[in-house]
PDB file of N, CA and C in Angstrom:
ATOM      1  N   UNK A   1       8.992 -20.335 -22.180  1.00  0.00           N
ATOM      2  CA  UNK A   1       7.944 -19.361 -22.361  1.00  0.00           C
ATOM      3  C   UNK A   1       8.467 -17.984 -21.994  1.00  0.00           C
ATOM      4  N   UNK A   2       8.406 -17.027 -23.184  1.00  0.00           N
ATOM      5  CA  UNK A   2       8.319 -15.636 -22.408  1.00  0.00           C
ATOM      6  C   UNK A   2       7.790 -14.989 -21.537  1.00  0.00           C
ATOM      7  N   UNK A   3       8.539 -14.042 -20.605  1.00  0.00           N
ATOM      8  CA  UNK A   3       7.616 -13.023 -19.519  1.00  0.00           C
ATOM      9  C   UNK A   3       7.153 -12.201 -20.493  1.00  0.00           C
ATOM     10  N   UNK A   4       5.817 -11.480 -19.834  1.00  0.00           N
ATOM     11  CA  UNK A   4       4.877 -10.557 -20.563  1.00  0.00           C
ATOM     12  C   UNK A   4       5.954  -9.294 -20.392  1.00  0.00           C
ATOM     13  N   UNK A   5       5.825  -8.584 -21.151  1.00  0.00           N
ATOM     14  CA  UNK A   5       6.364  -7.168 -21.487  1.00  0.00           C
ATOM     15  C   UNK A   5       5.505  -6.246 -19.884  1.00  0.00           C
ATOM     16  N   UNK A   6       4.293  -6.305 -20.253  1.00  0.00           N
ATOM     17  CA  UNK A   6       3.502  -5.417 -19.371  1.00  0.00           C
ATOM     18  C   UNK A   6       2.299  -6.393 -18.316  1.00  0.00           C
ATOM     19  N   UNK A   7       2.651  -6.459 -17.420  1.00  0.00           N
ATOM     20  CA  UNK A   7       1.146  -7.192 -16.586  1.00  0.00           C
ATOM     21  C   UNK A   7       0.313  -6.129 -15.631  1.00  0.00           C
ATOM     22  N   UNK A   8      -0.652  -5.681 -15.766  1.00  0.00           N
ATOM     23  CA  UNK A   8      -1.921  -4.929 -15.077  1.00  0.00           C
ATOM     24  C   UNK A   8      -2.809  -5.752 -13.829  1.00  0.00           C
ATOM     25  N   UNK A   9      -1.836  -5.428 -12.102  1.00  0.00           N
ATOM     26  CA  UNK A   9      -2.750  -5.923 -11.388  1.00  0.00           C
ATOM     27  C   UNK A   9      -3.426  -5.173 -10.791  1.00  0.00           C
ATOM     28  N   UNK A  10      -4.733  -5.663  -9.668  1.00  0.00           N
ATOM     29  CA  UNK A  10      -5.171  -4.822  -8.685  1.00  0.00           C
ATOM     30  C   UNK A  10      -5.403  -5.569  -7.468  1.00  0.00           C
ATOM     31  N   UNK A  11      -4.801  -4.827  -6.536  1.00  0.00           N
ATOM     32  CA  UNK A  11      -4.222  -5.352  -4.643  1.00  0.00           C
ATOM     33  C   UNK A  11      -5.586  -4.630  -4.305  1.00  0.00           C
ATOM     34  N   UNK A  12      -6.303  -5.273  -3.697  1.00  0.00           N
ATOM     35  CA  UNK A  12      -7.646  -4.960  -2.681  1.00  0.00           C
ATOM     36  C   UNK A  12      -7.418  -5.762  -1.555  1.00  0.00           C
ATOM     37  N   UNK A  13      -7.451  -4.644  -0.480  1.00  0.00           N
ATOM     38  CA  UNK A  13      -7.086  -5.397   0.894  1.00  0.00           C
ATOM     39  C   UNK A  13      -7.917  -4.644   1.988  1.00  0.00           C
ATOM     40  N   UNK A  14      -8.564  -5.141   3.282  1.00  0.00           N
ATOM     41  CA  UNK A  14      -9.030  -4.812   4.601  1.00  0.00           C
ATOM     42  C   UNK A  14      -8.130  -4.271   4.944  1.00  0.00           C
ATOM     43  N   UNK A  15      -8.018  -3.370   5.569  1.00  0.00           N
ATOM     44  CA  UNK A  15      -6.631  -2.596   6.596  1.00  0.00           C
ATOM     45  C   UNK A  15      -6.770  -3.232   7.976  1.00  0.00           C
ATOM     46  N   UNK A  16      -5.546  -3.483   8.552  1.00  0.00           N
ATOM     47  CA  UNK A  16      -6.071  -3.622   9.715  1.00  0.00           C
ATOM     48  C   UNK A  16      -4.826  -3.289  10.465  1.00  0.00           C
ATOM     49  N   UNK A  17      -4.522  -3.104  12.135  1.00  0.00           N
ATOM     50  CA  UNK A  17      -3.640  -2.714  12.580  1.00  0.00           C
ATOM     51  C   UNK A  17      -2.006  -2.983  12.626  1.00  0.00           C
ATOM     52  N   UNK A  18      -2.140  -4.448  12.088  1.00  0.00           N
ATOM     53  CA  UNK A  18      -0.631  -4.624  11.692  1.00  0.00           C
ATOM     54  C   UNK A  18      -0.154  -4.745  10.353  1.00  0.00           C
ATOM     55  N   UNK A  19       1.563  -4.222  10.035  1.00  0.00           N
ATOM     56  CA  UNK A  19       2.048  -3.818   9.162  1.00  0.00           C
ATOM     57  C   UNK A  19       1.969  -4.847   8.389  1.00  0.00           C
ATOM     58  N   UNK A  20       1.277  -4.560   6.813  1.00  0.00           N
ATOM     59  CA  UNK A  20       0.862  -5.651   5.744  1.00  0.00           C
ATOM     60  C   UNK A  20       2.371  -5.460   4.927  1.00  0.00           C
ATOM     61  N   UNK A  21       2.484  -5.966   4.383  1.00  0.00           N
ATOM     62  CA  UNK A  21       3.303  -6.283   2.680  1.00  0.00           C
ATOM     63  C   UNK A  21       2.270  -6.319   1.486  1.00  0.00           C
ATOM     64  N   UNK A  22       1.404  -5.039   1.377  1.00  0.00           N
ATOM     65  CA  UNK A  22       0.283  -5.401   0.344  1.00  0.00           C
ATOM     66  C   UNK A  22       1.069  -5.950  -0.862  1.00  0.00           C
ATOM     67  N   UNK A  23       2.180  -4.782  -1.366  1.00  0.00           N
ATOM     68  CA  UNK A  23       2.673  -5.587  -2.650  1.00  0.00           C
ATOM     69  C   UNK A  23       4.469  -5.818  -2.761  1.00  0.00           C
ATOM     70  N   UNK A  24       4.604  -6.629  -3.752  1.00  0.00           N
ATOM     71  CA  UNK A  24       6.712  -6.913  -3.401  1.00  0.00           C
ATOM     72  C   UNK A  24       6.635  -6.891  -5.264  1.00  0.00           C
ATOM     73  N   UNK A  25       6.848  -6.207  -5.292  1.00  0.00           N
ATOM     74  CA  UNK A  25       7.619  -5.818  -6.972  1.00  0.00           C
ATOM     75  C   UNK A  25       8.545  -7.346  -7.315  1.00  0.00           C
ATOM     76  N   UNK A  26       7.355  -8.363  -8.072  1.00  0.00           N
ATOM     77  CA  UNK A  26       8.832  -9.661  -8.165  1.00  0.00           C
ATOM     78  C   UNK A  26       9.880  -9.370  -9.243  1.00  0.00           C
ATOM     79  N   UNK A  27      10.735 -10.267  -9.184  1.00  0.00           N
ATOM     80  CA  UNK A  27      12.532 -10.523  -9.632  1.00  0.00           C
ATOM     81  C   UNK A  27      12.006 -10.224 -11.228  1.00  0.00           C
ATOM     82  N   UNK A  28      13.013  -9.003 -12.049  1.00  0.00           N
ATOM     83  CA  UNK A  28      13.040  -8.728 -13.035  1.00  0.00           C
ATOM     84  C   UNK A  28      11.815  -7.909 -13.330  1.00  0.00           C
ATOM     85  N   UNK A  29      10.753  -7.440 -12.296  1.00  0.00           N
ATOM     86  CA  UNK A  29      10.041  -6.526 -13.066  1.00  0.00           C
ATOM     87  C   UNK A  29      10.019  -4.649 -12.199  1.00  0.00           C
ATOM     88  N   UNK A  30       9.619  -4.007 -12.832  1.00  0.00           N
ATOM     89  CA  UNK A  30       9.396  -2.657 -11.881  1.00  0.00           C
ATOM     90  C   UNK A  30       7.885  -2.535 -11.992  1.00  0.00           C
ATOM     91  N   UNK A  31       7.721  -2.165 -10.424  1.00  0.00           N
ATOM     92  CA  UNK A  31       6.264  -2.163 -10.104  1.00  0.00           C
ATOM     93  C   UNK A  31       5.677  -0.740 -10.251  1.00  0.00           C
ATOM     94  N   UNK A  32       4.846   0.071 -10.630  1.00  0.00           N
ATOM     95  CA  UNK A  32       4.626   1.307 -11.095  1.00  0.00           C
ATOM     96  C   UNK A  32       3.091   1.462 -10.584  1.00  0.00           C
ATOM     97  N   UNK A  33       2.961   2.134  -9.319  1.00  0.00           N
ATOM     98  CA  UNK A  33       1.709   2.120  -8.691  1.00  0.00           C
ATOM     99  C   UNK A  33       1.086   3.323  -9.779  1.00  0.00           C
ATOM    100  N   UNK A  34       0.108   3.279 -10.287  1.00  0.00           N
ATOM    101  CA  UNK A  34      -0.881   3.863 -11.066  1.00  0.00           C
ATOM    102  C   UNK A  34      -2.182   4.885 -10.032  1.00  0.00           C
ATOM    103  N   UNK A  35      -2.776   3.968  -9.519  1.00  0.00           N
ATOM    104  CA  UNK A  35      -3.767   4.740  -8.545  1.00  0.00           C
ATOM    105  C   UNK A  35      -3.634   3.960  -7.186  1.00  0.00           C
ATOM    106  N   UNK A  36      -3.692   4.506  -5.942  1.00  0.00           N
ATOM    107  CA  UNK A  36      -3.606   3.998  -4.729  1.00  0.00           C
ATOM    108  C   UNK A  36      -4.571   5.101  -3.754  1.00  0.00           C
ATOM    109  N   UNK A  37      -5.768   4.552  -3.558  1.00  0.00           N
ATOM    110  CA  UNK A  37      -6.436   4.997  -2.035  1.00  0.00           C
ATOM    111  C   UNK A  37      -6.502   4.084  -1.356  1.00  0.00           C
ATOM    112  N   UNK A  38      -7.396   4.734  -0.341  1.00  0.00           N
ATOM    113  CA  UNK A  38      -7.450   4.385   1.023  1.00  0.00           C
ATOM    114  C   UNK A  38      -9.087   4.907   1.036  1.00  0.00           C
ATOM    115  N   UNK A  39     -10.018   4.209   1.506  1.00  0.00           N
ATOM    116  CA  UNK A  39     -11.432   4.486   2.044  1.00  0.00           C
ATOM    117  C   UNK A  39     -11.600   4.041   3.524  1.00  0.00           C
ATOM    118  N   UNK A  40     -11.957   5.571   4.030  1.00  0.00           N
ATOM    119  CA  UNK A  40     -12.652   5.085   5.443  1.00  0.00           C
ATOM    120  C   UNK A  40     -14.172   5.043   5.158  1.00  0.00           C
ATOM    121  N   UNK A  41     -15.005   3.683   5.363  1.00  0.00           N
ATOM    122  CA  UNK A  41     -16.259   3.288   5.746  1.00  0.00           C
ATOM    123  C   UNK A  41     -16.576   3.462   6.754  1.00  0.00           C
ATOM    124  N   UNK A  42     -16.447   4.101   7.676  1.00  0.00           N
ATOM    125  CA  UNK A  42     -16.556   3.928   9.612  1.00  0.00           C
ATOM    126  C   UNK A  42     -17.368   5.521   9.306  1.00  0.00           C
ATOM    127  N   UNK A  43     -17.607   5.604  10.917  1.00  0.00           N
ATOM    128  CA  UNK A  43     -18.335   7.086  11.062  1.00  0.00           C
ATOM    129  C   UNK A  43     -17.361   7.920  12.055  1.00  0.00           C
ATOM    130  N   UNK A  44     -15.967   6.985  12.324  1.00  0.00           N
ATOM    131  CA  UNK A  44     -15.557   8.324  12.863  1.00  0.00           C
ATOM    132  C   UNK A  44     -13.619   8.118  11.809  1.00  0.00           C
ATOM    133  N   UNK A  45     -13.305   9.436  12.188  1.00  0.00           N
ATOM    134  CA  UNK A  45     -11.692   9.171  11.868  1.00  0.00           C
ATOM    135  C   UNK A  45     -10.671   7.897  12.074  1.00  0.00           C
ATOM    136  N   UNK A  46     -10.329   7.934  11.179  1.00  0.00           N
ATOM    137  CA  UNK A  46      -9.018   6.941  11.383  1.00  0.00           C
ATOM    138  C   UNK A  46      -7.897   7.012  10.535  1.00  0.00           C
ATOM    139  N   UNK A  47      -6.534   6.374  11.041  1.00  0.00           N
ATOM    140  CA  UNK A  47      -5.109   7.003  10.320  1.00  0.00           C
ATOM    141  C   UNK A  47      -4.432   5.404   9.639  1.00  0.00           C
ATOM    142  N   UNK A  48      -3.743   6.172   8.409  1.00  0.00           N
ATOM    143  CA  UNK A  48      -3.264   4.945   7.847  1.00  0.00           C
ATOM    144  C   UNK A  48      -1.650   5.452   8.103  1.00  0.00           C
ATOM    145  N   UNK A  49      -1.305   4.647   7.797  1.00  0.00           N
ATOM    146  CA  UNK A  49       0.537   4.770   7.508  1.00  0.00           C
ATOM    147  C   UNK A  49       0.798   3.999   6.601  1.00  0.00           C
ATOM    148  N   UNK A  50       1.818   4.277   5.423  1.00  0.00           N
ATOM    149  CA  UNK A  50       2.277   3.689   4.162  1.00  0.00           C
ATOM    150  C   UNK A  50       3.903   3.877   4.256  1.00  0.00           C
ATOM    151  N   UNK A  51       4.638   2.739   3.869  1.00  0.00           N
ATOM    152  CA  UNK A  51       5.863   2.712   4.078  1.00  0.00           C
ATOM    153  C   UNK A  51       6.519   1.989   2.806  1.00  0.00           C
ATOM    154  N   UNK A  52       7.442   2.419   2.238  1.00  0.00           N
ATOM    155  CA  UNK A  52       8.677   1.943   1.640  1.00  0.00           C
ATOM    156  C   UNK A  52       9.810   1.232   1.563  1.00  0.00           C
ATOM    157  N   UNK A  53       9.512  -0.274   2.108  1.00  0.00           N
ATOM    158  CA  UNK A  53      10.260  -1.162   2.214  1.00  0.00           C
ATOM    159  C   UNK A  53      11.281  -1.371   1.247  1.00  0.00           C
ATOM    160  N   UNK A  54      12.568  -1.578   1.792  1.00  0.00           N
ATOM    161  CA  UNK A  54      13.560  -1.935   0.975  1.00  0.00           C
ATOM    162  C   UNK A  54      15.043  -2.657   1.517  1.00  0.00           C
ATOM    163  N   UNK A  55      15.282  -4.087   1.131  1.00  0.00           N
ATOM    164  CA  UNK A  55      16.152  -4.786   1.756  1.00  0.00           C
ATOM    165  C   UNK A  55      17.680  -3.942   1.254  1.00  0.00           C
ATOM    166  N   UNK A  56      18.556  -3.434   1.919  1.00  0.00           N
ATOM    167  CA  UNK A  56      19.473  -2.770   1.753  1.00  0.00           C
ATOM    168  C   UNK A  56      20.371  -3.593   2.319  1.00  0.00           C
ATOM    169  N   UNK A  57      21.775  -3.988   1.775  1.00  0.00           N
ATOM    170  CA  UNK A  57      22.872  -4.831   2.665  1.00  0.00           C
ATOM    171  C   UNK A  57      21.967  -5.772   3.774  1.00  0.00           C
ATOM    172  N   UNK A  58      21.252  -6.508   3.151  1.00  0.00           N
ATOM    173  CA  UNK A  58      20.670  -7.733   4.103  1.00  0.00           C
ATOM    174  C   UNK A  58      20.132  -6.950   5.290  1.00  0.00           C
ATOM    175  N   UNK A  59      19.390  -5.833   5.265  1.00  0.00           N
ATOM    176  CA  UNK A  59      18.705  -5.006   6.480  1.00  0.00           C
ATOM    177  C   UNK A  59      17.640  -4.800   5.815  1.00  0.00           C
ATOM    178  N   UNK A  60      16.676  -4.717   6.147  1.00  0.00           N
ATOM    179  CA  UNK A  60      15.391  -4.183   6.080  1.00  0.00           C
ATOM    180  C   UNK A  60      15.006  -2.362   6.611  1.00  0.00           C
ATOM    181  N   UNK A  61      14.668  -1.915   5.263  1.00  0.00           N
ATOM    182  CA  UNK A  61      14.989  -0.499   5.646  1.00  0.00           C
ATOM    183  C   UNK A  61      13.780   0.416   5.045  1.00  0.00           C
ATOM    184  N   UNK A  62      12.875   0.645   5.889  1.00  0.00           N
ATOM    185  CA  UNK A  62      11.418   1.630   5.862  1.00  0.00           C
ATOM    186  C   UNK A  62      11.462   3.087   5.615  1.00  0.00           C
ATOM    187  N   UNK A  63      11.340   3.221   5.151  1.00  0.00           N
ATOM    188  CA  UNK A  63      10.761   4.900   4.774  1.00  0.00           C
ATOM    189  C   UNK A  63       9.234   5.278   4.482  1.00  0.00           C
ATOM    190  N   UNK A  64       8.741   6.118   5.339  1.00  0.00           N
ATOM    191  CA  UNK A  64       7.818   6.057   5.728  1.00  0.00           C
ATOM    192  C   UNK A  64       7.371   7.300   4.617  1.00  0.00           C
ATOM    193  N   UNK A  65       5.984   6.891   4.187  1.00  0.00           N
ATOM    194  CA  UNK A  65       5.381   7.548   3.308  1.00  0.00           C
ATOM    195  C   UNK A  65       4.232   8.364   3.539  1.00  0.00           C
ATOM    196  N   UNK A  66       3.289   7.915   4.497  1.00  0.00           N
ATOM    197  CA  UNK A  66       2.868   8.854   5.501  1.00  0.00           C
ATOM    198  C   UNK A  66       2.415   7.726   6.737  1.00  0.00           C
ATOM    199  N   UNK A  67       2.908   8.681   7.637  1.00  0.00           N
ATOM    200  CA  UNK A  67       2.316   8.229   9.374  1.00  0.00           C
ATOM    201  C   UNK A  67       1.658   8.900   9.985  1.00  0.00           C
ATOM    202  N   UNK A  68       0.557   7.725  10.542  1.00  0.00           N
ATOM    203  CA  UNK A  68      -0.884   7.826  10.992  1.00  0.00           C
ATOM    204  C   UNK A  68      -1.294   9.411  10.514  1.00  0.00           C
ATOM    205  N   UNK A  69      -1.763   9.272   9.151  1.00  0.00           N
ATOM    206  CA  UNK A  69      -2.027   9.746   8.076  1.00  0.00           C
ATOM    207  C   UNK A  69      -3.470  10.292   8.564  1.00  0.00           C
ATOM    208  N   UNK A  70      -4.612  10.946   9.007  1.00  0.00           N
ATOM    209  CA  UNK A  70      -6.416  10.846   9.549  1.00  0.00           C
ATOM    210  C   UNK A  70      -6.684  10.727   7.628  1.00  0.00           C
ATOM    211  N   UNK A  71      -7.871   9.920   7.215  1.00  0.00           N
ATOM    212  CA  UNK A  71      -8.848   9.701   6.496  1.00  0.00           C
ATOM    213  C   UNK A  71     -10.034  10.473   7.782  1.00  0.00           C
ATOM    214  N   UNK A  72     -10.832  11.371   7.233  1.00  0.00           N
ATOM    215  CA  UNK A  72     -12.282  11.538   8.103  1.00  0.00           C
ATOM    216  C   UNK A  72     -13.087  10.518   7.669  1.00  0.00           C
ATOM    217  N   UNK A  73     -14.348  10.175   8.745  1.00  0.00           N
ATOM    218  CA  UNK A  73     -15.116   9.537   8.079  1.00  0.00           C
ATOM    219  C   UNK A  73     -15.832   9.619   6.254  1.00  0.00           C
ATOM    220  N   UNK A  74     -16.355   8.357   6.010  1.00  0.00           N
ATOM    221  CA  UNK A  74     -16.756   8.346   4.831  1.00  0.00           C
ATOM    222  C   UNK A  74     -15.514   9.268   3.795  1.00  0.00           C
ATOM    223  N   UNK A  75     -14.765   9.389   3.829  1.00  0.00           N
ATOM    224  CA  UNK A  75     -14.102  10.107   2.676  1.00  0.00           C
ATOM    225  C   UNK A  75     -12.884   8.931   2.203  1.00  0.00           C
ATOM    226  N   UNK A  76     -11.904   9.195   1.267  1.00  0.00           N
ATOM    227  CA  UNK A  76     -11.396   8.414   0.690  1.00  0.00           C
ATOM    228  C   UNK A  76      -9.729   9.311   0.272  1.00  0.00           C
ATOM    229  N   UNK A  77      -8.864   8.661   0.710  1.00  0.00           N
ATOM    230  CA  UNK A  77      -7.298   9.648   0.619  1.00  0.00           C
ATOM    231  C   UNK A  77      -6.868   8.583  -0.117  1.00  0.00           C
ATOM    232  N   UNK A  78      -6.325   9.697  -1.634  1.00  0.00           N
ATOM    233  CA  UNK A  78      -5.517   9.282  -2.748  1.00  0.00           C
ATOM    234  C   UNK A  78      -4.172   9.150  -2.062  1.00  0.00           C
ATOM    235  N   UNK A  79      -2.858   7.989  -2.014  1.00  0.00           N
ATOM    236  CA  UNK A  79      -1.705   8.084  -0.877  1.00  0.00           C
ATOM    237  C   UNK A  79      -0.719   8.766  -2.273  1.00  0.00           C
ATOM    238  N   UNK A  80      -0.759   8.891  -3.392  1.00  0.00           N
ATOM    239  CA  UNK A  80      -0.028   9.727  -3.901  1.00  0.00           C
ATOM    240  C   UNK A  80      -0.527  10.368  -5.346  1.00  0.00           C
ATOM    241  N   UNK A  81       0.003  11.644  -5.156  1.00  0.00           N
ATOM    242  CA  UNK A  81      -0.274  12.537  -6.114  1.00  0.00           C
ATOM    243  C   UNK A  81       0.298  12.465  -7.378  1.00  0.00           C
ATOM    244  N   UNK A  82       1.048  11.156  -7.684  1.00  0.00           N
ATOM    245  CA  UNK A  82       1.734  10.941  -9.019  1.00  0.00           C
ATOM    246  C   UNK A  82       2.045   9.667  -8.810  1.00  0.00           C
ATOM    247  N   UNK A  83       2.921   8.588  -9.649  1.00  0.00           N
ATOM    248  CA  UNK A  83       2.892   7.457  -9.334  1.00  0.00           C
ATOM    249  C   UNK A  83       4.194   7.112  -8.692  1.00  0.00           C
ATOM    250  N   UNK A  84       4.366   5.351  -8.165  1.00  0.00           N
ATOM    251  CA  UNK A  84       5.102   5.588  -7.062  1.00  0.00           C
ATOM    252  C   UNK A  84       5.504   4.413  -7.899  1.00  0.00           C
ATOM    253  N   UNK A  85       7.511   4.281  -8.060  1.00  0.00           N
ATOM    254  CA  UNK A  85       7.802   3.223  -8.811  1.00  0.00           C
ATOM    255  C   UNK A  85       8.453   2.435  -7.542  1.00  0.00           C
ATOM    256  N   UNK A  86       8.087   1.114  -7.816  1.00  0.00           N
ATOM    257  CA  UNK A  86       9.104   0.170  -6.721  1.00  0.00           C
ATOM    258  C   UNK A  86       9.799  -1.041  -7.703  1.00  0.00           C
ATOM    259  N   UNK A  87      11.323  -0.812  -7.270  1.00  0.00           N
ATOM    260  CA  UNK A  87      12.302  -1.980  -7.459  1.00  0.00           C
ATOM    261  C   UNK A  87      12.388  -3.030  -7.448  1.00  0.00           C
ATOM    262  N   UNK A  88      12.315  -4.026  -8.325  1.00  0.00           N
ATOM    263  CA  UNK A  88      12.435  -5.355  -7.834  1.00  0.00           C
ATOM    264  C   UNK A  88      12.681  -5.687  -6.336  1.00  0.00           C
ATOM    265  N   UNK A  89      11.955  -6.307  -5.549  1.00  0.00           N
ATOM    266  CA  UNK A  89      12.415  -6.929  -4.065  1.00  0.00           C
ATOM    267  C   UNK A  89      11.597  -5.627  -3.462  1.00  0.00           C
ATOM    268  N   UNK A  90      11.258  -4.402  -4.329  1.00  0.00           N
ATOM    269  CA  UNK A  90      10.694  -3.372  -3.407  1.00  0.00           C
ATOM    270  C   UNK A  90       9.075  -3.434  -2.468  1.00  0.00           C
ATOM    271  N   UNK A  91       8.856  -3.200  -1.238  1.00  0.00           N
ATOM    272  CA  UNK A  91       7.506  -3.431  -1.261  1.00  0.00           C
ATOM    273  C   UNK A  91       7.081  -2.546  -0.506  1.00  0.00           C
ATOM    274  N   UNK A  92       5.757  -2.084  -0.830  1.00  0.00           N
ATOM    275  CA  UNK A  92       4.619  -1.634  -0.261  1.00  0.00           C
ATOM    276  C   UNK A  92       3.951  -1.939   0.932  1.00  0.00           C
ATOM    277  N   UNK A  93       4.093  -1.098   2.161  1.00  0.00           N
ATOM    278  CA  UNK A  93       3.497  -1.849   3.637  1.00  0.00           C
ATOM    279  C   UNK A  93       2.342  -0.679   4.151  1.00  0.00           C
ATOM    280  N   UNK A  94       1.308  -1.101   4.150  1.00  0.00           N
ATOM    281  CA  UNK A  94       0.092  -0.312   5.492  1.00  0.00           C
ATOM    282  C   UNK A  94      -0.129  -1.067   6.451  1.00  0.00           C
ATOM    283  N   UNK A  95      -0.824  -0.272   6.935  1.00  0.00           N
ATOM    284  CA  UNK A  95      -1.383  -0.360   8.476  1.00  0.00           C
ATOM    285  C   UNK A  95      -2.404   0.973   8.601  1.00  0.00           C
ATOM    286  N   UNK A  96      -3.371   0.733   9.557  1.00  0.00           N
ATOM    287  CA  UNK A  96      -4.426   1.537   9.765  1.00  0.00           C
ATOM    288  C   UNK A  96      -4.467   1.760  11.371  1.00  0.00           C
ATOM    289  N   UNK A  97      -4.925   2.595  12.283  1.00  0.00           N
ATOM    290  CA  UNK A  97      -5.608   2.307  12.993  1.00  0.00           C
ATOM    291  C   UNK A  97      -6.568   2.099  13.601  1.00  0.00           C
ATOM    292  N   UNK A  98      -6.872   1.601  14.820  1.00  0.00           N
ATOM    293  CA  UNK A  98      -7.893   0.892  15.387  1.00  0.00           C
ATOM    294  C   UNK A  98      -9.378   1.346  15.389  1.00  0.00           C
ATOM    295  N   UNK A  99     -10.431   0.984  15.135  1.00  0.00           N
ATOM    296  CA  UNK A  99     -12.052   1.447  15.221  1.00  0.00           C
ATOM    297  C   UNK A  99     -12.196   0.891  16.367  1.00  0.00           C
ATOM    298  N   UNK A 100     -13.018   1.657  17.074  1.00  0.00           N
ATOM    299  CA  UNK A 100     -13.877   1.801  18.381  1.00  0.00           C
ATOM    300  C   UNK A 100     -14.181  -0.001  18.602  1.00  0.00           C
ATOM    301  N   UNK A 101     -14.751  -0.381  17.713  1.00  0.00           N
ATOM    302  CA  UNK A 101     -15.693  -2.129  18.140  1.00  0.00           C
ATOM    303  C   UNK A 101     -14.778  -2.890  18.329  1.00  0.00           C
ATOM    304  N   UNK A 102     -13.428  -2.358  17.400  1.00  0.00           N
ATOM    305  CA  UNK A 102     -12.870  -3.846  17.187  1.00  0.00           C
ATOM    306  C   UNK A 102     -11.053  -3.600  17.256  1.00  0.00           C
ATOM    307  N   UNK A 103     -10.371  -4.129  18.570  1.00  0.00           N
ATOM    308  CA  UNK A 103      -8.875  -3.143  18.428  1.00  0.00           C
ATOM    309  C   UNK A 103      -8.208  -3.753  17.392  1.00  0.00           C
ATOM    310  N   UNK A 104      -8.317  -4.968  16.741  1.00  0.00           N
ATOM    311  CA  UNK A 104      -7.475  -5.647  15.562  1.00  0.00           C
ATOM    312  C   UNK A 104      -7.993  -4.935  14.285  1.00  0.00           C
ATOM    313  N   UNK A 105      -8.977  -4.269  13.552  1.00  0.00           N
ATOM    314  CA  UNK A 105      -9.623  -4.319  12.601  1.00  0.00           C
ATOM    315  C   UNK A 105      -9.518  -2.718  12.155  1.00  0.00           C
ATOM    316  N   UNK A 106      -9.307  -2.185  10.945  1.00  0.00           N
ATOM    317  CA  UNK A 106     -10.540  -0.886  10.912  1.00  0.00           C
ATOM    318  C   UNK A 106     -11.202  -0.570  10.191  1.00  0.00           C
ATOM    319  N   UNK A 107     -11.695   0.175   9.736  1.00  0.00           N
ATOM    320  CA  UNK A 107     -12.812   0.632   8.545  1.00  0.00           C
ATOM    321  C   UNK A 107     -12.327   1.145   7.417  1.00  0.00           C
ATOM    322  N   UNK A 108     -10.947   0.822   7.157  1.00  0.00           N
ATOM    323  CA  UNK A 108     -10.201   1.560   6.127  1.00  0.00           C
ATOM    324  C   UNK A 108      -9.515   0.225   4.775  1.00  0.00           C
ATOM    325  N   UNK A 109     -10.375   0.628   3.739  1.00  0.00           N
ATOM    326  CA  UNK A 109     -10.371   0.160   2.550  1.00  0.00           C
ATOM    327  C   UNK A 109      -9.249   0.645   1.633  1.00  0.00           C
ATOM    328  N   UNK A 110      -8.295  -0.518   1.168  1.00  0.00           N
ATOM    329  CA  UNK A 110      -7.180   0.224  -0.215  1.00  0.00           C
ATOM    330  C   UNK A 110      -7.712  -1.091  -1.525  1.00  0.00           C
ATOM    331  N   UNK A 111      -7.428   0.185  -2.213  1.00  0.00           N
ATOM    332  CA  UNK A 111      -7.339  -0.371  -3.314  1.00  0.00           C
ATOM    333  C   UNK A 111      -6.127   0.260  -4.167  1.00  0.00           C
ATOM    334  N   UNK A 112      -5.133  -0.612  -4.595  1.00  0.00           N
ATOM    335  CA  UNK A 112      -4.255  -0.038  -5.987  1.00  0.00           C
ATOM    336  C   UNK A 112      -4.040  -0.983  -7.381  1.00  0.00           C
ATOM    337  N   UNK A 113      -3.890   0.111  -7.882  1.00  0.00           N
ATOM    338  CA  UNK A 113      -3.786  -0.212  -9.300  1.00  0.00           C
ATOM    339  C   UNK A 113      -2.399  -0.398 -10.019  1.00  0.00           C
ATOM    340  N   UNK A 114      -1.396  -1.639 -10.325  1.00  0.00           N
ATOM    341  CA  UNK A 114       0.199  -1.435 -10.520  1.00  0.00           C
ATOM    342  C   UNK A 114       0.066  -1.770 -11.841  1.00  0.00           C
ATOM    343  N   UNK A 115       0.841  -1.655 -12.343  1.00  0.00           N
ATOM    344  CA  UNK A 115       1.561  -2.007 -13.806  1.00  0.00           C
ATOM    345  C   UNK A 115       2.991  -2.527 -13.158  1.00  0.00           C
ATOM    346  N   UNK A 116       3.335  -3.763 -13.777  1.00  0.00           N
ATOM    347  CA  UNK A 116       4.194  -4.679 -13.787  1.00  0.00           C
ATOM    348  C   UNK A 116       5.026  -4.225 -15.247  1.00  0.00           C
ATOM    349  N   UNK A 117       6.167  -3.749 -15.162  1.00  0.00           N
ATOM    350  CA  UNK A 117       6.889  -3.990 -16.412  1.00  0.00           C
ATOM    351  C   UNK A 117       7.979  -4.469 -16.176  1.00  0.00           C
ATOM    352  N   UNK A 118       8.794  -5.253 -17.353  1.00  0.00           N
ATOM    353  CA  UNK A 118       9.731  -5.970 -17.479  1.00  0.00           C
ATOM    354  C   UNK A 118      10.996  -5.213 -17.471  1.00  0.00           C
ATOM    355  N   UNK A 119      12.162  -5.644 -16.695  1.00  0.00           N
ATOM    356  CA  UNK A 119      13.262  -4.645 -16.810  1.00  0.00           C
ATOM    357  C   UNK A 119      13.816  -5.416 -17.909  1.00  0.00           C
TER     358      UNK A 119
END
């Protein structure tokens, strides 16, 4: 069976204080983030961080895309102003921090939009 030329997903995830792997660009395709926010639901501030994972010579190697980033309440931060391509094996990591009720959890909502294409 053939791979699709083009596949259209969408990553919806809870934020919460430890570093996720929302997405890993799989073997043979390039991942092409389209739209990516972040919603804070809470009533007070809170910060995200977005990072650029990439296994280099069998190391694991981050580049940080923004750290502890403030969302104000109720508002919603686009994490880039154009789209963001990742490499096969490449992946996408957040983290948020902590709301007042709960130190594991926070009020910060992502949603992105990738296009999968075939190399």
């Amino acid at each position: 069976m053939a791979l699709a030329l083009n596949v259209f997903k969408t990553v919806i995830r809870v934020l919460d204080t430890t570093q996720e792997e929302i997405y890993v660009a799989p073997v043979g395709y390039t991942g092409i983030f389209l739209l990516s926010q972040v919603t804070n639901i809470g009533n007070v501030s809170e910060d995200v961080t977005v990072l650029h994972r990439r296994n280099v010579g069998g190391l694991s190697v981050d580049t940080e895309l923004m750290k502890t980033y403030p969302i104000a309440s109720t508002d919603t931060l686009n994490l880039f102003t154009g789209k963001l391509v990742l490499e096969s094996g490449d992946k996408l990591v957040i983290s948020g921090s902590n709301n007042a009720g709960n130190p594991t959890k926070t009020n910060l909502k992502f949603v992105g939009s990738i296009l999968e294409t075939l190399n």
